[in-house]
N, C-alpha and C. Protein backbone atom coordinates (compact mmCIF):
# COMPACT_ATOMS: atom_id res chain seq x y z
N UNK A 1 94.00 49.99 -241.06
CA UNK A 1 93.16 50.54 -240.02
C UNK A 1 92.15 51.50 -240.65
N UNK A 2 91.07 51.39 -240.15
CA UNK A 2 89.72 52.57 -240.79
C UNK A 2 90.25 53.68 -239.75
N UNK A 3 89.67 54.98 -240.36
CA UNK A 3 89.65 56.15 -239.93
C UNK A 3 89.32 56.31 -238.75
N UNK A 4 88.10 55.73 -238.35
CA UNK A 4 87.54 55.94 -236.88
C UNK A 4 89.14 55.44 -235.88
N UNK A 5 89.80 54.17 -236.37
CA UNK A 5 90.09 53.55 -234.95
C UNK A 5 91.76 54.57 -235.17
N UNK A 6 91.91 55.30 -236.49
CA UNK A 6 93.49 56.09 -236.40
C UNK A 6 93.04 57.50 -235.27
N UNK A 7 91.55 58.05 -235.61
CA UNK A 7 91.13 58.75 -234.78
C UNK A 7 91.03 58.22 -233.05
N UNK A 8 90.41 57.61 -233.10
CA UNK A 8 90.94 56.91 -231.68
C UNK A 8 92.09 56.89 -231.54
N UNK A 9 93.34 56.39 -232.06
CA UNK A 9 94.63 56.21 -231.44
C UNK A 9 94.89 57.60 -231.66
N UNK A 10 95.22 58.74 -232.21
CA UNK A 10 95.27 60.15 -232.23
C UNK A 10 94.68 61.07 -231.66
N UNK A 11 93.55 60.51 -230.60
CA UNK A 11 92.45 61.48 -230.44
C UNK A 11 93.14 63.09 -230.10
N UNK A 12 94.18 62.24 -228.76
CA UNK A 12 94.93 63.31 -228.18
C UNK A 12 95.19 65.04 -228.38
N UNK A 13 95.43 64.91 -230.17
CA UNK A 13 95.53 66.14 -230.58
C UNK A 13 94.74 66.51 -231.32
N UNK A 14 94.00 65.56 -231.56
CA UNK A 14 92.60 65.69 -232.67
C UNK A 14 92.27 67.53 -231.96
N UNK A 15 91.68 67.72 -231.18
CA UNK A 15 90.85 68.73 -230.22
C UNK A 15 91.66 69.83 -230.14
N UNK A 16 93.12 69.86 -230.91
CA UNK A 16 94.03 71.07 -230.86
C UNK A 16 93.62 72.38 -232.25
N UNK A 17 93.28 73.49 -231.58
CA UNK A 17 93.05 73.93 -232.56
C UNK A 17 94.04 75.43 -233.13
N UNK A 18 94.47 75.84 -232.11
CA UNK A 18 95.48 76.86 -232.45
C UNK A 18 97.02 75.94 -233.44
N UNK A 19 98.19 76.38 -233.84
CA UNK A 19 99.00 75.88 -234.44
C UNK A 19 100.10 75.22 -233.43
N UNK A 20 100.10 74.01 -233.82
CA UNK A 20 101.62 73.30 -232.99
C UNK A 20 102.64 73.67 -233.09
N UNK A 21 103.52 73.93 -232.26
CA UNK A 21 104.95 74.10 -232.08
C UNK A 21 105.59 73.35 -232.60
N UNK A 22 106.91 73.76 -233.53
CA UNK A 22 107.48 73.10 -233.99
C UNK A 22 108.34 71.92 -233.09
N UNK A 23 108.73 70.75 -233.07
CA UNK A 23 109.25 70.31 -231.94
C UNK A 23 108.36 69.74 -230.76
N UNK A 24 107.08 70.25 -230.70
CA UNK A 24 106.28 69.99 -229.72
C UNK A 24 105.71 68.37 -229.57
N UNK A 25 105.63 67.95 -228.58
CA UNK A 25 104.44 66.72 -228.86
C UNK A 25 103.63 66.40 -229.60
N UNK A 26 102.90 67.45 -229.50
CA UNK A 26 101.72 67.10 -230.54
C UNK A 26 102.53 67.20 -232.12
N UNK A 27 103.14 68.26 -232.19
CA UNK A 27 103.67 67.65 -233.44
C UNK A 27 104.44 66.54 -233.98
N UNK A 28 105.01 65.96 -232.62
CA UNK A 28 105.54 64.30 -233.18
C UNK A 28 104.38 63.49 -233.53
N UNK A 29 103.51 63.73 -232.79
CA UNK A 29 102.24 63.23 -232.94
C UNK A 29 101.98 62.87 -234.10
N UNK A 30 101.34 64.20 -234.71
CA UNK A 30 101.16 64.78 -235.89
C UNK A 30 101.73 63.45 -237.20
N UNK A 31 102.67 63.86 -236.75
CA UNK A 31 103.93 63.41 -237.75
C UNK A 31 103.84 61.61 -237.48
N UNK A 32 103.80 61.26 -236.52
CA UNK A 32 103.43 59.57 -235.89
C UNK A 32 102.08 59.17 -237.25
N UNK A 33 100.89 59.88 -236.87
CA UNK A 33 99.60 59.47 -237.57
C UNK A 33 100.33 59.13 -239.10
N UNK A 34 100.62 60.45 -240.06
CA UNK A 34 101.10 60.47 -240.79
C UNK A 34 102.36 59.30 -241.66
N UNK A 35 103.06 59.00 -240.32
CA UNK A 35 103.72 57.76 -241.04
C UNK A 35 102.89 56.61 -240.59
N UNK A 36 102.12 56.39 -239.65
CA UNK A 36 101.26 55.14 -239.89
C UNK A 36 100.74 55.40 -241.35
N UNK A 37 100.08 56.21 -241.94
CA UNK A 37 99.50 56.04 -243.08
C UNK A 37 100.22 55.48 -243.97
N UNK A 38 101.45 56.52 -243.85
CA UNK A 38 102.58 55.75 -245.33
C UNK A 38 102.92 54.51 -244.82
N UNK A 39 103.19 54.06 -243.85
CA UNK A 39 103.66 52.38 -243.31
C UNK A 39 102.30 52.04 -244.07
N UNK A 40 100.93 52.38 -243.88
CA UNK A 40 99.93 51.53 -244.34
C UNK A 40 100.04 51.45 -246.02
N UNK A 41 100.34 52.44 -246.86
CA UNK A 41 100.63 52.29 -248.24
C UNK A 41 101.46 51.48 -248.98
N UNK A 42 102.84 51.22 -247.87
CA UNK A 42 103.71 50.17 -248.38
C UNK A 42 102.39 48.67 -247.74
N UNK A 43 102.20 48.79 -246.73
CA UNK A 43 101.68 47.56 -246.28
C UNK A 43 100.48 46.87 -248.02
N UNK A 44 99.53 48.09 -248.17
CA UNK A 44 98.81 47.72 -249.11
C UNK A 44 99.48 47.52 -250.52
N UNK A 45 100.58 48.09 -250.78
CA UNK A 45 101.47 47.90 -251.96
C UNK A 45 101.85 46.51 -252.23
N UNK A 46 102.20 46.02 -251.15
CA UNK A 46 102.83 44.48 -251.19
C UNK A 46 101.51 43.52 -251.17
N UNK A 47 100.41 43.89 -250.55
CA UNK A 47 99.26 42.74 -250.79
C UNK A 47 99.09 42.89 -251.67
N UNK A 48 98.34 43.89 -252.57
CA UNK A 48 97.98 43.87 -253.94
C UNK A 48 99.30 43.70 -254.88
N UNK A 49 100.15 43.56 -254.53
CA UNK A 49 101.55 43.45 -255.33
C UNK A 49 100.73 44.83 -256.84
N UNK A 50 101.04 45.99 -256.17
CA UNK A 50 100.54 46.35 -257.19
C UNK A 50 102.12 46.74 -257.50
N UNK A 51 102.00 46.97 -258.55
CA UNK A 51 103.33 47.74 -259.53
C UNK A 51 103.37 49.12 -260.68
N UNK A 52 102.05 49.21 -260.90
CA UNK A 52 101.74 50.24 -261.85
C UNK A 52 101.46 51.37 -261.06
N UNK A 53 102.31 52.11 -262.17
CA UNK A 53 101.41 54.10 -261.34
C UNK A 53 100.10 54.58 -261.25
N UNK A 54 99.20 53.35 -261.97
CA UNK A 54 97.80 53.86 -261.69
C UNK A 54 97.49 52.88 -260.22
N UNK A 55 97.78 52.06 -260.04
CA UNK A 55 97.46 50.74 -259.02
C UNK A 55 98.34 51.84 -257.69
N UNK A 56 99.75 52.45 -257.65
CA UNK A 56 99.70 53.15 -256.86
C UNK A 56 99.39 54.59 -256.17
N UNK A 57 98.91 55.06 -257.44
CA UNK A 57 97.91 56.40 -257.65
C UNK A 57 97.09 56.26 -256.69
N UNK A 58 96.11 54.87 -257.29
CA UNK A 58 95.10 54.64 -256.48
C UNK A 58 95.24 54.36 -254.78
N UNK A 59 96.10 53.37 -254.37
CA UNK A 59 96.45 53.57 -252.73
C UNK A 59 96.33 54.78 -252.46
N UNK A 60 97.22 55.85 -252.94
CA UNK A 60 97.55 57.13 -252.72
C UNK A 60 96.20 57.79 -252.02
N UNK A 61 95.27 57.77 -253.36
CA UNK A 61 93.92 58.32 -253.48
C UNK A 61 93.13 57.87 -251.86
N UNK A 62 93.31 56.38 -251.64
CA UNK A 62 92.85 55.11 -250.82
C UNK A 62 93.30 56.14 -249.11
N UNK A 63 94.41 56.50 -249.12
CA UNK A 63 94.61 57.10 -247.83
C UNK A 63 94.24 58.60 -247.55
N UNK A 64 94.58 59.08 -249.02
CA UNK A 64 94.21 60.59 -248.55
C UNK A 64 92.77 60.40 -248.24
N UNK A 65 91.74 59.70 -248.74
CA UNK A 65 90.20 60.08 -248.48
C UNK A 65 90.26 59.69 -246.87
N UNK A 66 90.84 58.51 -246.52
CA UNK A 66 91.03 58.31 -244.98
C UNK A 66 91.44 59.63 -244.24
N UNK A 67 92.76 60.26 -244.53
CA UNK A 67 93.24 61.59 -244.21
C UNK A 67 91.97 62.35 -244.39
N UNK A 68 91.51 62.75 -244.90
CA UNK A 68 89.98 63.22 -244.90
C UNK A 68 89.04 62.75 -243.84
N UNK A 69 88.71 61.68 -244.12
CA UNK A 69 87.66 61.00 -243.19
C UNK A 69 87.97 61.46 -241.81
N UNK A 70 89.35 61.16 -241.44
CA UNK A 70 89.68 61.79 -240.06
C UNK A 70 89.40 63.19 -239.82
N UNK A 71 90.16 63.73 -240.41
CA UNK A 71 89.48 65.41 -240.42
C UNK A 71 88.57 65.50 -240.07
N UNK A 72 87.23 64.94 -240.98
CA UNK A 72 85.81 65.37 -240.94
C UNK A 72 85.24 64.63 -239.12
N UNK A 73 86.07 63.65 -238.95
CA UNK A 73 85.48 63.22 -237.23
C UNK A 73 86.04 64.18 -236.29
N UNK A 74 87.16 64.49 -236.87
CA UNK A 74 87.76 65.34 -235.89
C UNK A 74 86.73 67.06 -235.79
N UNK A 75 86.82 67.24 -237.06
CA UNK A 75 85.78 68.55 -237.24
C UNK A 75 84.29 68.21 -236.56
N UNK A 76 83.68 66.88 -236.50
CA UNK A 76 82.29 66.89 -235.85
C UNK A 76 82.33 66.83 -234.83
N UNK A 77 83.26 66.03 -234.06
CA UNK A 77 83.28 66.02 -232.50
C UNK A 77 83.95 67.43 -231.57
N UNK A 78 84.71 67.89 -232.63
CA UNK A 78 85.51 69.29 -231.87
C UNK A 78 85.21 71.01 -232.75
N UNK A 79 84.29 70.56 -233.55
CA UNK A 79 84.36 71.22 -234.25
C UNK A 79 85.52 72.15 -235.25
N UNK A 80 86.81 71.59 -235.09
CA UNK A 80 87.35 72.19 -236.11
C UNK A 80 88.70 70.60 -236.15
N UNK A 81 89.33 70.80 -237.03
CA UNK A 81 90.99 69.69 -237.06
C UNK A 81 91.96 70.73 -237.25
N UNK A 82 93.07 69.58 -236.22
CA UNK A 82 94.51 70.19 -236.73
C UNK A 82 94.87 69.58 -238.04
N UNK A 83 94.45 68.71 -238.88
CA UNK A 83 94.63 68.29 -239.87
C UNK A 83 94.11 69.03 -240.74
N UNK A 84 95.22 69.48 -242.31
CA UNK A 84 94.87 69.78 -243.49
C UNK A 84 93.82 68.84 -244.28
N UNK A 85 92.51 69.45 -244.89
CA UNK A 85 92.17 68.41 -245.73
C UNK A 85 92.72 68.31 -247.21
N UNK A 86 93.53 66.73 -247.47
CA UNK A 86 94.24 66.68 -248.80
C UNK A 86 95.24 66.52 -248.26
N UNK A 87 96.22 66.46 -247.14
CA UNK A 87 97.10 67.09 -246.17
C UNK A 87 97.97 65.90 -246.75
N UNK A 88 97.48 64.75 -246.86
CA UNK A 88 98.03 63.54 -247.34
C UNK A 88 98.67 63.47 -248.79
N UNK A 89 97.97 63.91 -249.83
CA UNK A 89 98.18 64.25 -251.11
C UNK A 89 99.19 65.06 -251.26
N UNK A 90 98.59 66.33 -250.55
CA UNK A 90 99.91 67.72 -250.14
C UNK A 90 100.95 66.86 -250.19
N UNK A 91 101.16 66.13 -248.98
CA UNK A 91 102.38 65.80 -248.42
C UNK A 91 103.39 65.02 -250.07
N UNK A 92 102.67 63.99 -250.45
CA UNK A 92 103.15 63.55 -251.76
C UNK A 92 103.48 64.27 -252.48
N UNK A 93 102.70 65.02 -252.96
CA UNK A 93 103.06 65.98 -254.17
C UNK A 93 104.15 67.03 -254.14
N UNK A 94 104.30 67.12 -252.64
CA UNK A 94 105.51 68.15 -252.30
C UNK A 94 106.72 66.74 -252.48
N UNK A 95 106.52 65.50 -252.30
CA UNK A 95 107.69 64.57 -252.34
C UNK A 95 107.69 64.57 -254.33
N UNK A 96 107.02 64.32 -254.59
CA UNK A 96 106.94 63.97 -256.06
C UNK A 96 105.98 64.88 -256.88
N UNK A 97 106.79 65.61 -257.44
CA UNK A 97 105.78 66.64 -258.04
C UNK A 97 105.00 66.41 -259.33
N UNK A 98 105.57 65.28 -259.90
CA UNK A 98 104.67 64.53 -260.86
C UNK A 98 103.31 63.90 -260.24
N UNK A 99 102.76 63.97 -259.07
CA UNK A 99 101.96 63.31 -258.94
C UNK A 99 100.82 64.56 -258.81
N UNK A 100 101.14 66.31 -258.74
CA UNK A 100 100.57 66.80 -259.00
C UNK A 100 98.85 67.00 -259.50
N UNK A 101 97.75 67.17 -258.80
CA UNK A 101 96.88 66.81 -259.40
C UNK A 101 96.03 65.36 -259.79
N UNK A 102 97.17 64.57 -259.03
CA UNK A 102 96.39 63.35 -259.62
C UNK A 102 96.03 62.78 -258.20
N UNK A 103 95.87 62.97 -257.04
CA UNK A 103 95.49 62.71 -255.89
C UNK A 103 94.83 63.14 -255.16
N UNK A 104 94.34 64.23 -255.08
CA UNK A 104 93.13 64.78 -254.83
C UNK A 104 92.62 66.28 -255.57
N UNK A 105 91.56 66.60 -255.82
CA UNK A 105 90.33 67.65 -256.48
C UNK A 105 91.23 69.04 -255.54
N UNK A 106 91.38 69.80 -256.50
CA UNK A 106 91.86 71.16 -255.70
C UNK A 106 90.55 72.26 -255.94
């Protein structure tokens, strides 16, 4: 899925700008967008049958700029996101700390 149409299916909380409650809706939400992305990383893993750590570096790279892209629609139409930018990378690098640095520009 491109950015625009995850923004469409998310709009809901796109426009939230104070912090979500833990537990709250919007934070399942939150958390919903987020594993569509990773469902989309395995999805692209198996087409490209990639297997190497640079081939999955790169997916990596492939969603966080999406994770971005959303942000930045969310920031033009509402002027600000509940989304971190990098938020995607973050999220990895807190799973695997070897990937440190190699997924998005700090």
């Amino acid at each position: 899925m491109k950015a625009k149409e995850y923004f469409a299916k998310y709009e809901d909380i796109m426009g939230i700008k104070e912090e979500i409650r833990v537990g709250s809706d919007e934070e399942k939400r939150a958390k919903l967008l987020m594993q569509d992305l990773i469902d989309e990383v395995d999805a692209i893993i198996a087409l490209r049958h990639a297997e190497t750590d640079g081939a999955i570096i790169s997916i990596l790279k492939e969603q966080n700029d999406k994770w971005n892209a959303i942000c930045r629609i969310s920031e033009k139409k509402y002027g600000g996101s509940l989304l971190l930018t990098n938020g995607f990378a973050h999220l990895w690098e807190k799973r695997i700390p070897e990937l440190k640095g190699k997924l998005a520009p700090y």
